[in-house]
C-alpha atoms as a PDB file:
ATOM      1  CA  UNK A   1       0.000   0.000   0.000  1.00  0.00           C
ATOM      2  CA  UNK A   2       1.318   3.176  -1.255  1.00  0.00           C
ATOM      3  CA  UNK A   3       2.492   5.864   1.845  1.00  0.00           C
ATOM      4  CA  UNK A   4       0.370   9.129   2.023  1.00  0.00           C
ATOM      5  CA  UNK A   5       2.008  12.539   1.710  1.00  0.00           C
ATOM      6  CA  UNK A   6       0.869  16.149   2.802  1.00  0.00           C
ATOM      7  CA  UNK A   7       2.931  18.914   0.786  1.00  0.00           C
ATOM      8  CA  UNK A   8       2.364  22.243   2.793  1.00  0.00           C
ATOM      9  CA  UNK A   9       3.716  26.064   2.060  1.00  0.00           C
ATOM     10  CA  UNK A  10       2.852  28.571   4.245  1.00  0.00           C
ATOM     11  CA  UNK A  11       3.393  32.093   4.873  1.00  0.00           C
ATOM     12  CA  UNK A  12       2.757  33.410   8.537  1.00  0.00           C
ATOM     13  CA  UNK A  13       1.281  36.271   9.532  1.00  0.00           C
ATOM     14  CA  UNK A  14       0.411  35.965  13.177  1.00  0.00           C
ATOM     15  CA  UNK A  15       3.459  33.953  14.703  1.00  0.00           C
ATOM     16  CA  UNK A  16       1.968  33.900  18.544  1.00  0.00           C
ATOM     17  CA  UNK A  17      -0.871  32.474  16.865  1.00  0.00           C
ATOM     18  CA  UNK A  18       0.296  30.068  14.514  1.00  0.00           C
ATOM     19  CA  UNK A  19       2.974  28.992  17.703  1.00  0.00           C
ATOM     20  CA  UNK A  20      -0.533  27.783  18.985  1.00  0.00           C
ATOM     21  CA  UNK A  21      -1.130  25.548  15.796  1.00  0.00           C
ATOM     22  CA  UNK A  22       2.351  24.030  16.014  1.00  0.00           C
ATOM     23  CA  UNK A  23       1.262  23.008  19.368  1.00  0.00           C
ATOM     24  CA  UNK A  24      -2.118  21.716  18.774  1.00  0.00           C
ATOM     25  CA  UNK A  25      -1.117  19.388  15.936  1.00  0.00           C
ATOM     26  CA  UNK A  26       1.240  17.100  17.350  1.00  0.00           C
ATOM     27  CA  UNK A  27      -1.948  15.115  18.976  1.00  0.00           C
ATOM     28  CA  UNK A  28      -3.217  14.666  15.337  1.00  0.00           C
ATOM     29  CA  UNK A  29       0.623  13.716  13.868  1.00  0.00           C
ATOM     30  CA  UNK A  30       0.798  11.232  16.103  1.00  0.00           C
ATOM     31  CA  UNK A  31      -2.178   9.325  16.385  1.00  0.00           C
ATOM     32  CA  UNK A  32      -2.098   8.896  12.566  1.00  0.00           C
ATOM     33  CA  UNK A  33       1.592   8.238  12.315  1.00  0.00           C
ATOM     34  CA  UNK A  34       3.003  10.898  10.580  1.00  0.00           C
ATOM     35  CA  UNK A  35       6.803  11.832  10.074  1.00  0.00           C
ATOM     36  CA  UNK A  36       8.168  14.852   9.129  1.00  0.00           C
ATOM     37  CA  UNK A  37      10.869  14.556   5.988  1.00  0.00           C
ATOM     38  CA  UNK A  38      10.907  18.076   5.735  1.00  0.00           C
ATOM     39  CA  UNK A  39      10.028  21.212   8.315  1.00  0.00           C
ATOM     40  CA  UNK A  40      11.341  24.595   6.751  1.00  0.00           C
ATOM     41  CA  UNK A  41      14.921  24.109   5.930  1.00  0.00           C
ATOM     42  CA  UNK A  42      17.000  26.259   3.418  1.00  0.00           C
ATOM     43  CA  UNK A  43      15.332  25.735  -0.201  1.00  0.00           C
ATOM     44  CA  UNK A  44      15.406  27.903  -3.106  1.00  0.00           C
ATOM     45  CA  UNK A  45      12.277  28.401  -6.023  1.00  0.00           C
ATOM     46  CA  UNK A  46      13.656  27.544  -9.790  1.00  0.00           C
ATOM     47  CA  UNK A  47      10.021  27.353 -10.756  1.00  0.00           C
ATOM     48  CA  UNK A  48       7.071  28.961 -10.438  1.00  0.00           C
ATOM     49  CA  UNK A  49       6.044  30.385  -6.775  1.00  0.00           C
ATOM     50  CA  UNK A  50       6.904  29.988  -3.577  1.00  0.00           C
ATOM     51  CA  UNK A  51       6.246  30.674   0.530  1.00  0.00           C
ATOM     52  CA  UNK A  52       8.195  31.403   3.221  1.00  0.00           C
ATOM     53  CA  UNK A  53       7.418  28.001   5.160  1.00  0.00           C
ATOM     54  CA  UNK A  54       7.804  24.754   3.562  1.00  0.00           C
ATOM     55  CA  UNK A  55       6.973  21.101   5.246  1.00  0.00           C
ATOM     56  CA  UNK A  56       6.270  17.669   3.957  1.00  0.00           C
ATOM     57  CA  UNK A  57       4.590  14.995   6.035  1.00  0.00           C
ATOM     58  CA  UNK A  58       4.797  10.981   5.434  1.00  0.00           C
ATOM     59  CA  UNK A  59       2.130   8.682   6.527  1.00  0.00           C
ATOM     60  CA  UNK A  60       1.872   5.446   6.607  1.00  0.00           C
ATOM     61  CA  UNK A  61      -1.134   5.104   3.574  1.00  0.00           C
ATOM     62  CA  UNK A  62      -2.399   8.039   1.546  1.00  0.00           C
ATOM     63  CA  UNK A  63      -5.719   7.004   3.958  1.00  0.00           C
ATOM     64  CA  UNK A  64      -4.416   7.714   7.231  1.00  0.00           C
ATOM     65  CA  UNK A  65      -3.121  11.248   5.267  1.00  0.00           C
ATOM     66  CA  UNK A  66      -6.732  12.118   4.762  1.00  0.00           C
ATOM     67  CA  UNK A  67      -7.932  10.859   7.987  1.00  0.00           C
ATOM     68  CA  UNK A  68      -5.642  12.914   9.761  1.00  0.00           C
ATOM     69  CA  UNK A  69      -6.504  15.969   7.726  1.00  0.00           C
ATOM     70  CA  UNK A  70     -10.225  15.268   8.656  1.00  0.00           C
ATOM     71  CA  UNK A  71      -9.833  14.422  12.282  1.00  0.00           C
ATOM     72  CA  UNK A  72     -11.046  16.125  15.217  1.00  0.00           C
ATOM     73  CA  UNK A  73      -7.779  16.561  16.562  1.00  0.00           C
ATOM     74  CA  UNK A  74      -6.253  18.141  13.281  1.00  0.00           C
ATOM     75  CA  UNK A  75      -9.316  20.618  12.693  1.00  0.00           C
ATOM     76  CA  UNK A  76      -8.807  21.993  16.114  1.00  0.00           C
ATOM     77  CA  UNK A  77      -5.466  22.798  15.714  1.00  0.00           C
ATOM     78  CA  UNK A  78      -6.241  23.884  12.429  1.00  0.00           C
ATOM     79  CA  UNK A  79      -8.860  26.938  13.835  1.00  0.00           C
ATOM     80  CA  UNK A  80      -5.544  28.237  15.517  1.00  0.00           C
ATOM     81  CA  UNK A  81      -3.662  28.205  11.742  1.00  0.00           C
ATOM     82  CA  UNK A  82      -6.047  29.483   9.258  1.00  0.00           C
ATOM     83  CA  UNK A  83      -6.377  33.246  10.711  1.00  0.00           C
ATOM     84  CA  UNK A  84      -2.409  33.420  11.369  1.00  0.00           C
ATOM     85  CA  UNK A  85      -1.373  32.176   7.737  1.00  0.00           C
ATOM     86  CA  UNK A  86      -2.039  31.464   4.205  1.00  0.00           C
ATOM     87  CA  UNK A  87      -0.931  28.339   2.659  1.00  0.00           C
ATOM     88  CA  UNK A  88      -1.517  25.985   0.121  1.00  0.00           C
ATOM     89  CA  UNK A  89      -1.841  21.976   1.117  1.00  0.00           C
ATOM     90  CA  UNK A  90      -2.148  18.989  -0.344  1.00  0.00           C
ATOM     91  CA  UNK A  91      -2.555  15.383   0.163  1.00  0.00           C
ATOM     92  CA  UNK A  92      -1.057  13.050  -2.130  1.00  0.00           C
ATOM     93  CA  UNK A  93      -0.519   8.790  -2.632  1.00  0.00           C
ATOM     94  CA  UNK A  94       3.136   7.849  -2.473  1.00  0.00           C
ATOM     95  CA  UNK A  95       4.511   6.341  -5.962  1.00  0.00           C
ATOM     96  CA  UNK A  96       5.484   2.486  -5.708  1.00  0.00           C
ATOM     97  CA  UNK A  97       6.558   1.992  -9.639  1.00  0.00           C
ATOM     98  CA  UNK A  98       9.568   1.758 -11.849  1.00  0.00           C
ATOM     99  CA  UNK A  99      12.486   4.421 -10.824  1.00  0.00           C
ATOM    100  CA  UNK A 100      15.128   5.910 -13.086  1.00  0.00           C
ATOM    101  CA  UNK A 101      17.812   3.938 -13.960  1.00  0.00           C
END
């Protein structure tokens, strides 16, 4: 079964507020076993647009992605993100095929 991703940018607005989401999640990450493989970090944009905040979140199936996204847990911590930031999300299968070379 293919892993689930979340691809997140984000640019923050209210930082005491959003310090509230970045607590408030971690219930959510946790019960659905998510991993960072990237939290900000030094990246650069060759294409297209960009935001200030970049993160990328593995879970075990692309369904325990979406649960997590629809839980309880992660919509309360998500009231505390929405009015300090804008961002773009999205939730996404792994890939399981053929690689290069």
């Amino acid at each position: 079964m293919p892993k689930g991703y979340w691809i997140v940018r984000v640019d923050v607005a209210d930082e005491a507020q959003y310090k509230q989401y970045l607590a408030a999640n971690g219930e959510a990450f946790k019960k659905y076993g998510a991993r960072y493989l990237v939290r900000g970090g030094n990246f650069e944009s060759v294409e297209g647009t960009s935001r200030a905040r970049n993160v990328v979140l593995e879970f075990p199936s692309y369904e325990e992605a979406l649960a997590c996204y629809r839980s309880p847990e992660y919509q309360r911590a998500l009231a505390f993100r929405k009015p300090a930031s804008t961002g773009d999300l999205i939730i996404i299968e792994g890939y399981e095929g053929a690689q290069p070379g």
